[in-house]
C-alpha atoms as a PDB file:
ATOM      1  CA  UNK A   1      27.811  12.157 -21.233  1.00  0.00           C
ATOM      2  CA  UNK A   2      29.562  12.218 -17.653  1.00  0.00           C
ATOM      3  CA  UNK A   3      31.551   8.992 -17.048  1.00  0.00           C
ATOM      4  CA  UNK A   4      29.346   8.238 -13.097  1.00  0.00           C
ATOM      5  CA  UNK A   5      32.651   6.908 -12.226  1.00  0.00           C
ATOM      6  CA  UNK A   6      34.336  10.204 -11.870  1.00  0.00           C
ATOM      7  CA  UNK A   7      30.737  11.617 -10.197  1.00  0.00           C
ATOM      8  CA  UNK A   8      30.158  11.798  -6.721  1.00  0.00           C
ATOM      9  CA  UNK A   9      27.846  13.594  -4.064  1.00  0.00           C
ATOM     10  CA  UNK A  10      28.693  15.405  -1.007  1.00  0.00           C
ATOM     11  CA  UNK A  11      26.067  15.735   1.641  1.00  0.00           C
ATOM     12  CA  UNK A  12      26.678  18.357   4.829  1.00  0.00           C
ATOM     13  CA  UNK A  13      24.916  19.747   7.980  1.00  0.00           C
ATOM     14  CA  UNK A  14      25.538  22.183   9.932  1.00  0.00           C
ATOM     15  CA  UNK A  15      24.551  25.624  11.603  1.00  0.00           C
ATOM     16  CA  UNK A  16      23.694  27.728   9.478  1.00  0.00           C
ATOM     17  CA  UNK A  17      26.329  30.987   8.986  1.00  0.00           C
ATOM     18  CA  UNK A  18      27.422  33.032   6.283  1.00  0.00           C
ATOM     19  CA  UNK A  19      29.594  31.800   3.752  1.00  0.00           C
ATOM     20  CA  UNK A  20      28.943  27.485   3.408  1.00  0.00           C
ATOM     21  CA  UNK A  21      28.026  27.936   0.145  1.00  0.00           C
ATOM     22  CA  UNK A  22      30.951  30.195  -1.499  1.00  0.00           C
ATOM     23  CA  UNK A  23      33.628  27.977   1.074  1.00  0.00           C
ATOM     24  CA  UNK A  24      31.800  24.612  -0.806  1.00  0.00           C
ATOM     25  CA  UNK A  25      32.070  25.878  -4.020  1.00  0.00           C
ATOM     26  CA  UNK A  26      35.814  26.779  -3.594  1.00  0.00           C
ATOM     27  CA  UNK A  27      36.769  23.632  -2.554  1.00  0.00           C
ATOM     28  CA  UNK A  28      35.684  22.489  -5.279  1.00  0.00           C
ATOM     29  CA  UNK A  29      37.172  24.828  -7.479  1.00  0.00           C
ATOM     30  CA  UNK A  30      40.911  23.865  -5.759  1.00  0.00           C
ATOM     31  CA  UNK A  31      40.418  20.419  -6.446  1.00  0.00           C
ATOM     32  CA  UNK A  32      39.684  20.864  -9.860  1.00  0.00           C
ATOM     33  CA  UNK A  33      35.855  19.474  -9.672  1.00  0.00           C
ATOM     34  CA  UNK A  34      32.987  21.121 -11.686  1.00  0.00           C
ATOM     35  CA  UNK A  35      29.580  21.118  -9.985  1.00  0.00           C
ATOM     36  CA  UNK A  36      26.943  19.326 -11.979  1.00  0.00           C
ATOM     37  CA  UNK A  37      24.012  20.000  -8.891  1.00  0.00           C
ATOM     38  CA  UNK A  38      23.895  22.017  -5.702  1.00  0.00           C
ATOM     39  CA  UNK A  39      20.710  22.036  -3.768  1.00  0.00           C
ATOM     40  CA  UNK A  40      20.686  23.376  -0.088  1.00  0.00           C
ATOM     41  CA  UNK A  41      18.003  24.195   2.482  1.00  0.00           C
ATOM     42  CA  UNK A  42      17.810  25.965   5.822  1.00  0.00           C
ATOM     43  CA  UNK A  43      15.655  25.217   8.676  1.00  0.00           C
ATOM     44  CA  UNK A  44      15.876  28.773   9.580  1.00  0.00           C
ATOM     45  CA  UNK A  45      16.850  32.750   7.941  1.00  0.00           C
ATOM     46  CA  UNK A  46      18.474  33.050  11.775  1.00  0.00           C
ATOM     47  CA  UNK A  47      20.020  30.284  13.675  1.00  0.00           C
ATOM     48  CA  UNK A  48      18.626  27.686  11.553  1.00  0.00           C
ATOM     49  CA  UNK A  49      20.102  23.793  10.367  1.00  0.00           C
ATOM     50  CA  UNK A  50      21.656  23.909   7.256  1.00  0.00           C
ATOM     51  CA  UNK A  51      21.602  21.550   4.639  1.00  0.00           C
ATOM     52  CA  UNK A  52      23.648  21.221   1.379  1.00  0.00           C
ATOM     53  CA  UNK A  53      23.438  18.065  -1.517  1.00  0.00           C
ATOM     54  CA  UNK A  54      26.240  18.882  -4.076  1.00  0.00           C
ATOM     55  CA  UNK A  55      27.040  16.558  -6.878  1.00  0.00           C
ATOM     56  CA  UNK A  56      30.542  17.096  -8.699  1.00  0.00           C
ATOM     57  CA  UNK A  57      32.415  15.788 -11.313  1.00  0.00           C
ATOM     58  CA  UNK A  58      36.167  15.532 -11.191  1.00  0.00           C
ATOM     59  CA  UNK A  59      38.379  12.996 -13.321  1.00  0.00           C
ATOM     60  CA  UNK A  60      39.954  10.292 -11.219  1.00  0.00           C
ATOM     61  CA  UNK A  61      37.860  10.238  -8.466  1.00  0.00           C
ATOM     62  CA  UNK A  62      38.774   7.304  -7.277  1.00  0.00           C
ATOM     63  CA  UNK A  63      42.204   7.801  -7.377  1.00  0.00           C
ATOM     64  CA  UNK A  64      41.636  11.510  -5.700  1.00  0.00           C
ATOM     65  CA  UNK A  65      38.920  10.491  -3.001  1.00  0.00           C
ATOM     66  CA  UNK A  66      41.649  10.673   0.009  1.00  0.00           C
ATOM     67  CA  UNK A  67      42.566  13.775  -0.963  1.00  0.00           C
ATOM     68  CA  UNK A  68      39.006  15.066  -1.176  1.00  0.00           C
ATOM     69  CA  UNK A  69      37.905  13.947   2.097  1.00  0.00           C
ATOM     70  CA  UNK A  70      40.972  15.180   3.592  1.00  0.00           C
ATOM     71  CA  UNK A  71      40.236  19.022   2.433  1.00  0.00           C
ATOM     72  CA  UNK A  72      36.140  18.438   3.370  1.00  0.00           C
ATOM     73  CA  UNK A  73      37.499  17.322   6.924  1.00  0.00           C
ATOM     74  CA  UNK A  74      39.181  20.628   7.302  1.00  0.00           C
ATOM     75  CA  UNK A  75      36.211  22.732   6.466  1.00  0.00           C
ATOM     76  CA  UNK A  76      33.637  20.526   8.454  1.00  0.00           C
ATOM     77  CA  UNK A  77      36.044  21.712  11.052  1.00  0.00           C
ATOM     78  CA  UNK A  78      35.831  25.226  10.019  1.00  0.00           C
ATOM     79  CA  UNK A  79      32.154  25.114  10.254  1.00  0.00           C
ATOM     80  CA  UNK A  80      30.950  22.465  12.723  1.00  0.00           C
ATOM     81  CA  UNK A  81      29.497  20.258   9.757  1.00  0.00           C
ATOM     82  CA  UNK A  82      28.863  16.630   9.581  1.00  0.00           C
ATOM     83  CA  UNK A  83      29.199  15.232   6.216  1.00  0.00           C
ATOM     84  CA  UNK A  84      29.917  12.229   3.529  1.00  0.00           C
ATOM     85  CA  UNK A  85      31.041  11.847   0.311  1.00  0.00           C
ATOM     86  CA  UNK A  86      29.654   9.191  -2.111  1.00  0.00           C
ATOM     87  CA  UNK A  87      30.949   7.587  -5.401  1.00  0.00           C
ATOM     88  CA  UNK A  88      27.648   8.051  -7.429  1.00  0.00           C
ATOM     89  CA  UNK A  89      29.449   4.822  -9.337  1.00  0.00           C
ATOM     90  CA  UNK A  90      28.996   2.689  -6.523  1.00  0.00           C
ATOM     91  CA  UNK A  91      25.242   1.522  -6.559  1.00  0.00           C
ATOM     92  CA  UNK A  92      23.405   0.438  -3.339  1.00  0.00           C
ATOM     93  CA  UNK A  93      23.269  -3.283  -2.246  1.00  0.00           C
ATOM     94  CA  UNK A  94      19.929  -3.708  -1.392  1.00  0.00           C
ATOM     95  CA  UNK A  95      18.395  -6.440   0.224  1.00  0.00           C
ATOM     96  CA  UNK A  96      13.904  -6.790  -0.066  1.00  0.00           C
ATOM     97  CA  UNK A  97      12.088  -8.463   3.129  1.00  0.00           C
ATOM     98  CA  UNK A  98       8.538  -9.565   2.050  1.00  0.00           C
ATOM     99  CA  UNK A  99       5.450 -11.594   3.419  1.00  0.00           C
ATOM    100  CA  UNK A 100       2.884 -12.567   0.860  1.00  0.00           C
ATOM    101  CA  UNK A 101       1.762  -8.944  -0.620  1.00  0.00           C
ATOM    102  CA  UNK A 102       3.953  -9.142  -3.897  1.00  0.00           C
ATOM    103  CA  UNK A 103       3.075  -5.422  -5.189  1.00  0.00           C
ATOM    104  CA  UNK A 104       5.742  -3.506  -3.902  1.00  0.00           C
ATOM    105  CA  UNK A 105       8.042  -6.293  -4.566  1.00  0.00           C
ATOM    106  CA  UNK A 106       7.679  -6.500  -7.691  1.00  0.00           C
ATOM    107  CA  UNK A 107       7.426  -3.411  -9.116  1.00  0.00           C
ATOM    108  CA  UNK A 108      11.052  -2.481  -7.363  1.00  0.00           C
ATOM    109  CA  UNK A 109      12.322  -5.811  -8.836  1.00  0.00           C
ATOM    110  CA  UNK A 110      10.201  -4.331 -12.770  1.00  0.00           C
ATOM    111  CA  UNK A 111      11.923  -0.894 -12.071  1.00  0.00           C
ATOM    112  CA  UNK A 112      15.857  -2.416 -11.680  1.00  0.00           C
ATOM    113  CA  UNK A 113      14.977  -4.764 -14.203  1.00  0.00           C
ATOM    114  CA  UNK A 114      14.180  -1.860 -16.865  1.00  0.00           C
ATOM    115  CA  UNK A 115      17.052   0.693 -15.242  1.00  0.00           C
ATOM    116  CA  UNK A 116      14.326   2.959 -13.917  1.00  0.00           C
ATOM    117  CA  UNK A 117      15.966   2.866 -10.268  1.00  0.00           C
ATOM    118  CA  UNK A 118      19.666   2.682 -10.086  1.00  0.00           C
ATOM    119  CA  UNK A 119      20.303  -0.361  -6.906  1.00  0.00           C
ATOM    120  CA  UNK A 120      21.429  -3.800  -6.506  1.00  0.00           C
ATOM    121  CA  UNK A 121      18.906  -6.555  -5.444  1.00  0.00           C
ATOM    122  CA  UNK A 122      20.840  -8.596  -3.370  1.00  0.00           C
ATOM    123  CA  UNK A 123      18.541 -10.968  -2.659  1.00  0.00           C
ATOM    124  CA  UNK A 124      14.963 -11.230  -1.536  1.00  0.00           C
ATOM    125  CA  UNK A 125      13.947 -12.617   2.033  1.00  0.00           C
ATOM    126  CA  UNK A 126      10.198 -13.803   2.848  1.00  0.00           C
ATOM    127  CA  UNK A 127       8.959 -15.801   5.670  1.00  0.00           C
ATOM    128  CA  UNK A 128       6.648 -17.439   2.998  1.00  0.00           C
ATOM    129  CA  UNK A 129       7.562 -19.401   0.051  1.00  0.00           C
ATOM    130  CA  UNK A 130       4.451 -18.268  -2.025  1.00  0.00           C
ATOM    131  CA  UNK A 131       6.437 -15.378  -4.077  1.00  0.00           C
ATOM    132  CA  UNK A 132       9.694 -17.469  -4.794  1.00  0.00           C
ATOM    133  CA  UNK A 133       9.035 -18.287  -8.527  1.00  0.00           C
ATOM    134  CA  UNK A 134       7.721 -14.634  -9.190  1.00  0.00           C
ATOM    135  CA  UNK A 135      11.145 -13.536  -7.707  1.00  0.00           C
ATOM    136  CA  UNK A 136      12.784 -16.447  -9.524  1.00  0.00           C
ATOM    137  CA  UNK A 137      11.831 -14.874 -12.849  1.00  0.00           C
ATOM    138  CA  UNK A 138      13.990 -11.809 -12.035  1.00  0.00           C
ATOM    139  CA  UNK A 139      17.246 -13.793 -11.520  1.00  0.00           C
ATOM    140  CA  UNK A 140      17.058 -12.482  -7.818  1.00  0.00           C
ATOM    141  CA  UNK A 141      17.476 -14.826  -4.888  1.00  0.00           C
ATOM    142  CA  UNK A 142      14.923 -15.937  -3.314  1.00  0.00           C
ATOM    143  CA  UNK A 143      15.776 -16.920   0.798  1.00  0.00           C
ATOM    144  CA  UNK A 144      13.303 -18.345   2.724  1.00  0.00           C
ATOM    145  CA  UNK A 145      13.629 -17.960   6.717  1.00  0.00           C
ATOM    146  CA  UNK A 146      10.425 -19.156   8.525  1.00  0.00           C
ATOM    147  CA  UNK A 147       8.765 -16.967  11.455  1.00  0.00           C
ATOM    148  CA  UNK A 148       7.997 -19.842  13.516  1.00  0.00           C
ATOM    149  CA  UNK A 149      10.830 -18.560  15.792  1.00  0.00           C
ATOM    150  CA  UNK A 150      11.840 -14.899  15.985  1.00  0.00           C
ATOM    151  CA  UNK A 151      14.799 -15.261  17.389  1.00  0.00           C
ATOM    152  CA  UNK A 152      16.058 -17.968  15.315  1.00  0.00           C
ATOM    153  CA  UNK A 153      14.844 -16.035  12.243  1.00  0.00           C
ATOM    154  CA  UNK A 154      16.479 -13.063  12.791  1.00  0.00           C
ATOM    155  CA  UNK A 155      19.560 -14.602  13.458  1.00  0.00           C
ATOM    156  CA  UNK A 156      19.613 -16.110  10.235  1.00  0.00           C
ATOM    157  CA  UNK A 157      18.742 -12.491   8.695  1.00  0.00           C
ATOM    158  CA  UNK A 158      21.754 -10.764  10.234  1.00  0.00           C
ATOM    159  CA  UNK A 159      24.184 -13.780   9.179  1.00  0.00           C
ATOM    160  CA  UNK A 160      22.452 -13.819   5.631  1.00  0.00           C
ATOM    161  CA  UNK A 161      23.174 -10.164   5.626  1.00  0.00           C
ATOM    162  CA  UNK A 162      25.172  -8.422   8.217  1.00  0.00           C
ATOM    163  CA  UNK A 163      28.295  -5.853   6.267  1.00  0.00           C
ATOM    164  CA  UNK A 164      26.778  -7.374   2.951  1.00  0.00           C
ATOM    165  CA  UNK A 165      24.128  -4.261   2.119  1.00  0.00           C
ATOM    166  CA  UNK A 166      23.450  -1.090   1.930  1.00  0.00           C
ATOM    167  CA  UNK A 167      19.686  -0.744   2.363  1.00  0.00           C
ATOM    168  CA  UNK A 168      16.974  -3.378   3.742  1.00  0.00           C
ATOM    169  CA  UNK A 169      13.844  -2.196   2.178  1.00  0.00           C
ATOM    170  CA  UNK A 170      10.489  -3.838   3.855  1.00  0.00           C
ATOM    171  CA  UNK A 171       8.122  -4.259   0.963  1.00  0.00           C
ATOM    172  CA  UNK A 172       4.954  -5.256   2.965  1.00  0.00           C
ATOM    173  CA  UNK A 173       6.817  -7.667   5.928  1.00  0.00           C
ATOM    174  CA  UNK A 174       4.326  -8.532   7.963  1.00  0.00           C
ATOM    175  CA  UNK A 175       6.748  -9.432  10.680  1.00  0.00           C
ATOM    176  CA  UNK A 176       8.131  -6.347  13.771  1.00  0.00           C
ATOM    177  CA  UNK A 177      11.642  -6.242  13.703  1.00  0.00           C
ATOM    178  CA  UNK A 178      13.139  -6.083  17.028  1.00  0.00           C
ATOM    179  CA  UNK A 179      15.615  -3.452  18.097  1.00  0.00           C
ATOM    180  CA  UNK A 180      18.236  -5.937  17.893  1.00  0.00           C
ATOM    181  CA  UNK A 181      18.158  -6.626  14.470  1.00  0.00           C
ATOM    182  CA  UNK A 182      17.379  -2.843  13.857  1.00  0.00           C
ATOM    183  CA  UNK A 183      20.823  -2.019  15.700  1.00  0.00           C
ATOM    184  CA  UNK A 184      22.982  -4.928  13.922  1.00  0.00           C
ATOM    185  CA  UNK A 185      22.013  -5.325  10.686  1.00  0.00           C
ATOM    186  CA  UNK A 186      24.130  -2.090  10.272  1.00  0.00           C
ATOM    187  CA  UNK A 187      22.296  -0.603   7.704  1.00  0.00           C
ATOM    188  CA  UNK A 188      19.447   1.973   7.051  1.00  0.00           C
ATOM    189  CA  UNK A 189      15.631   0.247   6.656  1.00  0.00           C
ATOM    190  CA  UNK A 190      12.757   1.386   5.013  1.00  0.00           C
ATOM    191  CA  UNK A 191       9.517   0.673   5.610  1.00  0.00           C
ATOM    192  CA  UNK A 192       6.435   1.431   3.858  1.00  0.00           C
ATOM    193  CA  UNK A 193       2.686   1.632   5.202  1.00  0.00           C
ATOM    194  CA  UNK A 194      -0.850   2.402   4.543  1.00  0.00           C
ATOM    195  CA  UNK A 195      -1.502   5.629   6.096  1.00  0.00           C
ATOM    196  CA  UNK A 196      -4.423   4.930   7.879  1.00  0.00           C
ATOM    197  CA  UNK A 197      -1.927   4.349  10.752  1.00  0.00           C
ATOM    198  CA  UNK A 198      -2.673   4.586  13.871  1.00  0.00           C
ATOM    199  CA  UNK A 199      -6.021   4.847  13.215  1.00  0.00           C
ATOM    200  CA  UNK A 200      -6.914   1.672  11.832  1.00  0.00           C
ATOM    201  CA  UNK A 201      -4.406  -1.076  13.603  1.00  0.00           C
ATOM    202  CA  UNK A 202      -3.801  -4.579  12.405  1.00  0.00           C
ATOM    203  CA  UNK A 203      -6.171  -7.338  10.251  1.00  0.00           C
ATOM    204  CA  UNK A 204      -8.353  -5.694   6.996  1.00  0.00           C
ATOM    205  CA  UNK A 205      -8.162  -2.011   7.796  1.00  0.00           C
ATOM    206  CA  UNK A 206      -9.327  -0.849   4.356  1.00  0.00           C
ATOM    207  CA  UNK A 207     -12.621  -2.858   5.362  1.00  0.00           C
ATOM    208  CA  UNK A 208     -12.770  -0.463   8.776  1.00  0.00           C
ATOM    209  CA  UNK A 209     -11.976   2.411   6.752  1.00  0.00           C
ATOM    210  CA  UNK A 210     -15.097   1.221   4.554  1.00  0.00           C
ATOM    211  CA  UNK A 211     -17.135   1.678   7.047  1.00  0.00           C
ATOM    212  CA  UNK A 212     -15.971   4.458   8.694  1.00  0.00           C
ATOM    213  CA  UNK A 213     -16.166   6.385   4.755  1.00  0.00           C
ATOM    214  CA  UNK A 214     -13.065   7.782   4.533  1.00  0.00           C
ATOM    215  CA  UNK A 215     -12.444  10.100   1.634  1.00  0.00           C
ATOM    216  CA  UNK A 216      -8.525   9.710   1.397  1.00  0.00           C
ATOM    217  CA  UNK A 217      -6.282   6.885   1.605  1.00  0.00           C
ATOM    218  CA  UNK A 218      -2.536   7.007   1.126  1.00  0.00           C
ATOM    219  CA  UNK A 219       0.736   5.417   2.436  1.00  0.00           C
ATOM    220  CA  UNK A 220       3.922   6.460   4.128  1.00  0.00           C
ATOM    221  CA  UNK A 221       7.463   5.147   3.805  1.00  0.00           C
ATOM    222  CA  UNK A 222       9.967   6.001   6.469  1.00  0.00           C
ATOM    223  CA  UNK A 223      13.279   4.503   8.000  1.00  0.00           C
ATOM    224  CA  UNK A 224      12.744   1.822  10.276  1.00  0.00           C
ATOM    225  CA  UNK A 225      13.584   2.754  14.329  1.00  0.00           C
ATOM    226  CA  UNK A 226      13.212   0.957  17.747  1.00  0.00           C
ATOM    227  CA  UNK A 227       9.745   2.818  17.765  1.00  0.00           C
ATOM    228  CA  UNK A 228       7.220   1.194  16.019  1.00  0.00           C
ATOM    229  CA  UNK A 229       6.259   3.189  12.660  1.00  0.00           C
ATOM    230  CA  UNK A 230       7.403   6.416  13.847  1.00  0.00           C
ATOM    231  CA  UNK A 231      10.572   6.352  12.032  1.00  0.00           C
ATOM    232  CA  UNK A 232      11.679   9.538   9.844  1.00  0.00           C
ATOM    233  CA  UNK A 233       9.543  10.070   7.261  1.00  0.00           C
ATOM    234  CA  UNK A 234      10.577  10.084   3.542  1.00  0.00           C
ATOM    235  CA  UNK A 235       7.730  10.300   0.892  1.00  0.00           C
ATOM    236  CA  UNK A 236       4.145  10.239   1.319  1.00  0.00           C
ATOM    237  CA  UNK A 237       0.990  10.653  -1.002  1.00  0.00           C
ATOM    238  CA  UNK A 238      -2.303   9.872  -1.407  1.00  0.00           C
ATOM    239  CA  UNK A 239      -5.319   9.825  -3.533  1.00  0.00           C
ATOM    240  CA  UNK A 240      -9.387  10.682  -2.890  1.00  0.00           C
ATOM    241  CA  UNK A 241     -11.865   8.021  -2.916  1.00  0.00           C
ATOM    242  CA  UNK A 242     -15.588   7.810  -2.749  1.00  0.00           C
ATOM    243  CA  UNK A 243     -18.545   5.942  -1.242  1.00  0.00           C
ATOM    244  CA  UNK A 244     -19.349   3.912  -4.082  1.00  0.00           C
ATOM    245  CA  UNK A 245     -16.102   2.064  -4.154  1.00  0.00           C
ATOM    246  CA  UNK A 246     -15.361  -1.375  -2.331  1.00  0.00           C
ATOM    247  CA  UNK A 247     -13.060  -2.452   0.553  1.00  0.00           C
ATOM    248  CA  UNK A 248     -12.030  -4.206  -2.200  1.00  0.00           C
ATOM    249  CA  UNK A 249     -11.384  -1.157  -4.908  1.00  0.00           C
ATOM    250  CA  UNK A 250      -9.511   0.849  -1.753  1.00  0.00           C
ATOM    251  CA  UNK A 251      -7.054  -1.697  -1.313  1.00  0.00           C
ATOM    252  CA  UNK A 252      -6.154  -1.777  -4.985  1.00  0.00           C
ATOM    253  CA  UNK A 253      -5.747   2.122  -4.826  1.00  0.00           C
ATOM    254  CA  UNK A 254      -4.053   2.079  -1.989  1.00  0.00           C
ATOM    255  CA  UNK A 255      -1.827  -0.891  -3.008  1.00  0.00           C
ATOM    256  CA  UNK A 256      -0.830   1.874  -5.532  1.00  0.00           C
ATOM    257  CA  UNK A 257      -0.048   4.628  -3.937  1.00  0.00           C
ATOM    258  CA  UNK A 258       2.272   2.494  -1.896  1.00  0.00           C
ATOM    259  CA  UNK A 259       4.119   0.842  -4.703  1.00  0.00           C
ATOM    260  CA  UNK A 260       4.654   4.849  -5.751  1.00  0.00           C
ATOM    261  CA  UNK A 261       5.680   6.013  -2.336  1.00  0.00           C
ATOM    262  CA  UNK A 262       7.999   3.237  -1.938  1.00  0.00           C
ATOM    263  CA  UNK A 263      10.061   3.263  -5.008  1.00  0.00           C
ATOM    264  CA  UNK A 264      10.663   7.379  -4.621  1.00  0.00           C
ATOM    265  CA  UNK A 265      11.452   6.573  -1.163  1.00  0.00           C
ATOM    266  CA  UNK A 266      14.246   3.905  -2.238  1.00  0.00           C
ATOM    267  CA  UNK A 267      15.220   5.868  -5.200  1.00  0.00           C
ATOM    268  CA  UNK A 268      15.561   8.761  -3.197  1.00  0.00           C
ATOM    269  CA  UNK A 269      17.912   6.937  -0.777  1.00  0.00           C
ATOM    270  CA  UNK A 270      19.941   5.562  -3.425  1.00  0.00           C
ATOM    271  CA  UNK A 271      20.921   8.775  -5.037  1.00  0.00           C
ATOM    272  CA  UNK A 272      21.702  10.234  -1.656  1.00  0.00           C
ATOM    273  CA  UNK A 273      18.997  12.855  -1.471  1.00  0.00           C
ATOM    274  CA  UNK A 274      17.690  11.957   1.849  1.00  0.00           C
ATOM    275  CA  UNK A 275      19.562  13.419   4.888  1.00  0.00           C
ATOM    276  CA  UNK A 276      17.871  12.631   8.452  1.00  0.00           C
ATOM    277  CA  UNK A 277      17.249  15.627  10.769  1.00  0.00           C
ATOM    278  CA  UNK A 278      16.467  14.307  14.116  1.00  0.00           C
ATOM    279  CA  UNK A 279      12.671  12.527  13.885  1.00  0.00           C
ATOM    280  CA  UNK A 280      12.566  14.375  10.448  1.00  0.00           C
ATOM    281  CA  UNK A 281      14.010  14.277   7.076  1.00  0.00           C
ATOM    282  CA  UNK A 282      15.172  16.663   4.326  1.00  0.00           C
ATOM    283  CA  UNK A 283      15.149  15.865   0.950  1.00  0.00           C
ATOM    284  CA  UNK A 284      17.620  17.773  -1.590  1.00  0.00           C
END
């Protein structure tokens, strides 16, 4: 079994041009490293975006990062790339924002618990008090920060968390987060959604979608941006329904689907799959 301390995963983008892959792979070979994974993807056979995830194992890493980075610098030179590196041994800090829907929540906090997705629960932050105990039998902290002022509780976020996490995953917040806090906290943040969006805005719109009969209901989870759920998309899915089923019944199915789409989304980020292409994303 390969020690995940001495693992780690390069990501790159670039133009694409002959000879990324064999100029990769020889790096690696210098350095010593043996390549567990390489998956790469290109926007384009001519004059397309290229894309490359390769994980490596090389004894020492730690010790022989510098040295790494130093010989990837040169050939993102070489070839116009931008690129990082990532100890695989170093898991995400993660911090959860919820309002009062607890099924996202807690199946991320049933997944860590059972070693199903590889992160670090910080700490859990609600505007509501009602899912404190249900975090409180994970061991997690539980902060609550009122909404009765924005301003005030978004300070408090950023203090709370500001250079302290990796990843602020929205698990059904029911608050906007201003561009602010978007641009301080310093950090990517994913949201997830029902994908009835924008269709079906605001208060009980699995009741409107009722009546309007839809036949599919699904969600979305994407990084959070200054533009209202229009963020780069990471995972999405959905399932059919019928007539005969409730307002009710499609908000359990769709609570589903979203506790799916979210944890691939998160897991995906975690194991550094996920690199952003403009309003896009590929995953590798």
């Amino acid at each position: 079994m390969i020690d995940s301390t001495d693992t780690a995963r390069l990501l790159i983008t670039c133009d694409d041009q002959p000879g990324i892959v064999a100029a990769v792979a020889g790096l690696m070979a210098r350095v010593g490293a043996n390549i567990i994974s390489l998956d790469q993807h290109s926007t384009d056979a001519e004059g397309g975006k290229f894309f490359q995830r390769t994980v490596f194992h090389i004894e020492g890493f730690a010790d022989r990062r510098a040295e790494i980075e130093h010989l990837v610098e040169e050939l993102a030179a070489d070839f116009g790339m931008e690129w990082s590196l990532h100890d695989a041994s170093q898991r995400k800090r993660v911090a959860i924002f919820v309002s009062q829907y607890d099924h996202c929540l807690l199946d991320l906090l049933w997944r860590v618990q059972r070693g199903d997705l590889d992160i670090d629960i910080t700490c859990v932050v609600s505007n509501h008090t009602a899912l404190e105990q249900s975090v409180a039998n994970f061991g997690v902290p539980f902060v609550h920060i009122p909404s009765s002022d924005k301003a005030a509780m978004e300070a408090q976020q950023l203090e709370l968390l500001a250079g302290k996490v990796d990843l602020v995953v929205l698990a059904r917040y029911m608050q906007i987060l201003t561009d602010d806090f978007i641009r301080d906290i310093g950090a990517p943040v994913i949201n997830i959604h029902h994908s009835f969006l924008p269709a079906f805005i605001g208060a009980n719109p699995y009741a409107r979608a009722k009546e309007r009969g839809v036949k599919l209901i699904g969600a979305t989870a994407h990084y959070a941006t200054a533009d209202l759920d229009e963020g780069p998309i990471i995972e999405q899915d959905v399932t059919r329904v019928t007539h005969a089923e409730s307002a009710v019944e499609l908000q359990r199915r769709g609570q589903d689907v979203e506790r799916l789409v979210l944890a691939r989304a998160v897991r995906w980020h975690a194991e550094d799959r996920v690199i952003v292409h403009g309003r896009s994303t590929v995953i590798l």
